[in-house]
Structures are given as structure tokens and as C-alpha cells.
N, C-alpha and C. Protein backbone atom coordinates (compact mmCIF):
# COMPACT_ATOMS: atom_id res chain seq x y z
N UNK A 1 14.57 -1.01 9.35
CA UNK A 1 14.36 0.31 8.82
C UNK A 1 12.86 0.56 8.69
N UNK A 2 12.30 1.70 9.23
CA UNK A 2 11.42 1.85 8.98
C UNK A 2 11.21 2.54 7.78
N UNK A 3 9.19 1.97 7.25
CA UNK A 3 9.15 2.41 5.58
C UNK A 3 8.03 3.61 6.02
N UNK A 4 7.74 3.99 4.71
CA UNK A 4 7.09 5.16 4.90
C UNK A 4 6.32 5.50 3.75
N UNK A 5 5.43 6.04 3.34
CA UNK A 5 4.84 6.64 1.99
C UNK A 5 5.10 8.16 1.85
N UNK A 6 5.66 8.47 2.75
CA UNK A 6 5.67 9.97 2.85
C UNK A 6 6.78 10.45 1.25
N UNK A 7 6.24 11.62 1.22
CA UNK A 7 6.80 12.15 -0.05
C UNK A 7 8.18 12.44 0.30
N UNK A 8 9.42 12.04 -0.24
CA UNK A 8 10.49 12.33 -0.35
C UNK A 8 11.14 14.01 -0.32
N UNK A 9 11.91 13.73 0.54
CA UNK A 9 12.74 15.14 0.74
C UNK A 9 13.38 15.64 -0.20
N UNK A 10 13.47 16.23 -0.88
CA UNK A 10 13.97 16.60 -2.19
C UNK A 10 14.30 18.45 -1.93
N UNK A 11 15.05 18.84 -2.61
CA UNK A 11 15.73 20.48 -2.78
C UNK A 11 14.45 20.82 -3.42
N UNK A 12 13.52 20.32 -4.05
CA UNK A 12 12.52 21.02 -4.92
C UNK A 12 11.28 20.67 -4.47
N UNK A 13 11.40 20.56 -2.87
CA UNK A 13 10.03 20.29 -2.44
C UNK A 13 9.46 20.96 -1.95
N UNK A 14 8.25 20.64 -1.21
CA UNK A 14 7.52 22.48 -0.68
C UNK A 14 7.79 23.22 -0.29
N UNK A 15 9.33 22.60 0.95
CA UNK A 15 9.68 23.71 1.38
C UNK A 15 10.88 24.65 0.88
N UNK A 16 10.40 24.29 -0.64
CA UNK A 16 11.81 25.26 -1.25
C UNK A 16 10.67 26.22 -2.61
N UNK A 17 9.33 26.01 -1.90
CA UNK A 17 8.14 26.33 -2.94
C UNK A 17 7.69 25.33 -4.16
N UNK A 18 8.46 24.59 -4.53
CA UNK A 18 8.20 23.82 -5.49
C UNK A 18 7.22 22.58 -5.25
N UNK A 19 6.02 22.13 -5.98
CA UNK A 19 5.16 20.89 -5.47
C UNK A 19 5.60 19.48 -6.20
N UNK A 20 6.13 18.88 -5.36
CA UNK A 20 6.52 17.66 -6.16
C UNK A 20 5.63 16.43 -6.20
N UNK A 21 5.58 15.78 -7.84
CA UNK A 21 4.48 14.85 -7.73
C UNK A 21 4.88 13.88 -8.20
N UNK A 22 3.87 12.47 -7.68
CA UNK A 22 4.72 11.07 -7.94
C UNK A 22 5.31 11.20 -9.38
N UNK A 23 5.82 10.04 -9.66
CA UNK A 23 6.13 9.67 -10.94
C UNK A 23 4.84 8.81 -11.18
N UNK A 24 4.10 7.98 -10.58
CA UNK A 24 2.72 7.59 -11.17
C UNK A 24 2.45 7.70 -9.67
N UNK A 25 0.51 7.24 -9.88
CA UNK A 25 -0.25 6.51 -8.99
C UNK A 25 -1.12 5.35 -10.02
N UNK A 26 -1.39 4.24 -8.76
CA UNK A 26 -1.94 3.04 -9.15
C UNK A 26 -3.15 3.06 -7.66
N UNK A 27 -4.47 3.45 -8.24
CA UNK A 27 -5.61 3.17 -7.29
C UNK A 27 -6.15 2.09 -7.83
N UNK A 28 -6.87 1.47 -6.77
CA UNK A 28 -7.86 0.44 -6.64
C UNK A 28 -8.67 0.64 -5.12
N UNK A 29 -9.74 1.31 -5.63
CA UNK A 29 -10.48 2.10 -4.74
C UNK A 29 -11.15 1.27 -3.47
N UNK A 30 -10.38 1.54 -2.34
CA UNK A 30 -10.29 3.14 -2.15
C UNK A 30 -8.61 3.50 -1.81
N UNK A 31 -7.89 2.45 -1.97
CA UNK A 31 -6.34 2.08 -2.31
C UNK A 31 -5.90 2.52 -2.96
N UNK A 32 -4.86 3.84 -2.63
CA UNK A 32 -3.70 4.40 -3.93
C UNK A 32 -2.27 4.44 -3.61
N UNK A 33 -1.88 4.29 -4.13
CA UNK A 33 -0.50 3.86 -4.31
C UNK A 33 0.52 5.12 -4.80
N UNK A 34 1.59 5.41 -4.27
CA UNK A 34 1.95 6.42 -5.24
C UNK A 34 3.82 5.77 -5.34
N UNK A 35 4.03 6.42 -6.54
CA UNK A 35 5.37 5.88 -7.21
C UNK A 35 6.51 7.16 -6.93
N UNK A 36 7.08 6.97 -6.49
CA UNK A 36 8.22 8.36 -6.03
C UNK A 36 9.53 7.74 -6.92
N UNK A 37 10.07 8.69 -7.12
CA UNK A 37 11.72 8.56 -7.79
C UNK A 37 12.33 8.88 -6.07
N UNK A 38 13.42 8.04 -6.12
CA UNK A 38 14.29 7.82 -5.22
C UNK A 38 13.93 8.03 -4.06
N UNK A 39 13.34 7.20 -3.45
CA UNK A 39 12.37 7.44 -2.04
C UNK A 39 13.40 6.95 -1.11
N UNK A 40 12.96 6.59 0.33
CA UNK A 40 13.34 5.94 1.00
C UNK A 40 11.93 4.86 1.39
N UNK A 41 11.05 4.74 0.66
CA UNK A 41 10.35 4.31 0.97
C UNK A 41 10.19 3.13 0.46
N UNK A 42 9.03 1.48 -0.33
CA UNK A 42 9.65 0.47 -0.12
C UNK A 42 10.09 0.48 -1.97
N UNK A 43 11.06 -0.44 -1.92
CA UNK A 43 11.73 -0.40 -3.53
C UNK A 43 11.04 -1.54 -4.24
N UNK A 44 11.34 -1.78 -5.00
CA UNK A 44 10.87 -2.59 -6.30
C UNK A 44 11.14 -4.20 -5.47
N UNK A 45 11.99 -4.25 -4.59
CA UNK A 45 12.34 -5.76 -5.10
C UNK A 45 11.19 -5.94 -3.38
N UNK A 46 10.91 -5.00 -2.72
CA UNK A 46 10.00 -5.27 -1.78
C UNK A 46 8.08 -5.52 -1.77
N UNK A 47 8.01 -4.77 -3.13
CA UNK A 47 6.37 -5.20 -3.39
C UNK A 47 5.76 -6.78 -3.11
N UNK A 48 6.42 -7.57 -3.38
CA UNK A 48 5.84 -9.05 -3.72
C UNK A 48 5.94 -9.24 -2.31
N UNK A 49 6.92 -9.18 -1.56
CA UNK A 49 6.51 -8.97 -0.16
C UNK A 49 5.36 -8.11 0.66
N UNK A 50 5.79 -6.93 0.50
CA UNK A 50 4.75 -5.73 0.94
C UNK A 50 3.13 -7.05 0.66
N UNK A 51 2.78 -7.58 -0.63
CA UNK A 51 1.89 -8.13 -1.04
C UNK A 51 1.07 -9.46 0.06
N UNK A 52 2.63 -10.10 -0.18
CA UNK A 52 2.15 -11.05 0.87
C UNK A 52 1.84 -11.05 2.38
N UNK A 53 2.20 -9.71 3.02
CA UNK A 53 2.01 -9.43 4.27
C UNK A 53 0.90 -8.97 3.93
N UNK A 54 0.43 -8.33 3.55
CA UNK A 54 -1.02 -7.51 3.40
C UNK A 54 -1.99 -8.61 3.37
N UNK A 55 -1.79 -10.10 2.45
CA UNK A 55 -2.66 -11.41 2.41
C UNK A 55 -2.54 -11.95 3.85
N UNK A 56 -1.22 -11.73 4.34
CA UNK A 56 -1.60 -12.73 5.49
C UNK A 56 -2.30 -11.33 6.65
N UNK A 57 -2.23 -10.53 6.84
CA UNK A 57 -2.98 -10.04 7.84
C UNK A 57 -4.42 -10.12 7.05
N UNK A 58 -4.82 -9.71 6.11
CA UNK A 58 -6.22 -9.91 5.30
C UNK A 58 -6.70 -11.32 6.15
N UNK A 59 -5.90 -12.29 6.06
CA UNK A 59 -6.61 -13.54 6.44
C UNK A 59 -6.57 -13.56 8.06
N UNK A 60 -5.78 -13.03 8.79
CA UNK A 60 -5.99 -13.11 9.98
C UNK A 60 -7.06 -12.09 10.63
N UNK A 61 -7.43 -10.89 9.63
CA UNK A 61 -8.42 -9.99 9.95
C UNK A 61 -9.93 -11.03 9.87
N UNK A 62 -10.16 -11.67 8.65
CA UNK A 62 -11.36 -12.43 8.84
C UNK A 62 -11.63 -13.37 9.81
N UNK A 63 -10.09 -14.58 9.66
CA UNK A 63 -10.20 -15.23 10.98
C UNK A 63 -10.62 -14.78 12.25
N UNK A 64 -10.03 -13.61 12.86
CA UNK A 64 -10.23 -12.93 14.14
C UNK A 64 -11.82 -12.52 14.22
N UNK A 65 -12.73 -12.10 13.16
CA UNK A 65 -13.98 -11.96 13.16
C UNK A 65 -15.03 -12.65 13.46
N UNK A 66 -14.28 -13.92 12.32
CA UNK A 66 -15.22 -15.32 12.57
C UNK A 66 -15.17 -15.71 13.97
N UNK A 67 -14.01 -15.51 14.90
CA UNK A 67 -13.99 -16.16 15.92
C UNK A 67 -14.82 -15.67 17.00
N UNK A 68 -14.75 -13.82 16.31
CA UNK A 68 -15.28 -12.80 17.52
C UNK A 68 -16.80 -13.30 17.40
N UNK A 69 -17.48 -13.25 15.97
CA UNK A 69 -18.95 -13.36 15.77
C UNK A 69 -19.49 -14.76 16.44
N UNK A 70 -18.40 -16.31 16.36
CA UNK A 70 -18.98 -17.43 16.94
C UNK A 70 -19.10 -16.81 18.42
N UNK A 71 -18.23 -16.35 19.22
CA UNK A 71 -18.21 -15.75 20.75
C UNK A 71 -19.47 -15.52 21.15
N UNK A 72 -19.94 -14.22 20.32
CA UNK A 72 -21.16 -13.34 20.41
C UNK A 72 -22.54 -14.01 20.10
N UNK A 73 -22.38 -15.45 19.39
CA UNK A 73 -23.68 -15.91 19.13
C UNK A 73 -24.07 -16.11 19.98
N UNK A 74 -25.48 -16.42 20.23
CA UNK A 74 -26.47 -16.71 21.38
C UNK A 74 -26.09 -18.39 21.47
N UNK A 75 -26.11 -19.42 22.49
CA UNK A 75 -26.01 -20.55 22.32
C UNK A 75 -27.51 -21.01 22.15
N UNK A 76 -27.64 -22.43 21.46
CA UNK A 76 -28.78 -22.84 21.12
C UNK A 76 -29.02 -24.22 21.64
């Protein structure tokens, strides 16, 4: 299934005129987060996951750098 952040379809959403807003947000700049009531988007028991994928690409983003920057050095 694909996830999504997109704001939930709801009878009281823009396109019925009404602006609907999270139930919270959680930033950590420049990272925001927003909290929807009954989304299809990811649920409670998926964060600690969502979490750990985000660490492991984090670490494969630096790895891939370090490797690109040794490439690019001049040899000595």
C-alpha cells in the first residue's frame, strides 16, 4: 500500500469549502510532521519503523558520499 502525507479526504474538506487542519504538527526544522485523524496515511504502530528506515537510508546517504569524495580525491 502506498503511504502518503497528503491531507485526508474528508466531506469537510476544501472541496466542500471547509479548511481542514491536522490534529497536531511536530517540527524539527526544517522537518514537519503533521497528525491527521483517520488518514490513510502511516498509523501509530508504523512510526518506529517509518524511524528506522529513515536511519538506515541516513547512513547509506553518508556512506555513498564518503565513497563518492574518496573517488574524487586527487591520488598522492
Amino acid at each position: 500500500m502506498r503511504r502518503t502525507n497528503a491531507q485526508p479526504a474528508d466531506d469537510n474538506s476544501a472541496k466542500a469549502g471547509n479548511h481542514v487542519e491536522p490534529a497536531e504538527k511536530v517540527t524539527l526544522f526544517p522537518i514537519e510532521a503533521s497528525i491527521w485523524k483517520n488518514t490513510a496515511s502511516f498509523g501509530a504502530d508504523d512510526l518506529l519503523l517509518v524511524a528506522k528506515v529513515a536511519d538506515l537510508v541516513h547512513s547509506k546517504v553518508v556512506e555513498l558520499r564518503a565513497s563518492d569524495w574518496q573517488m574524487k580525491r586527487p591520488a598522492q
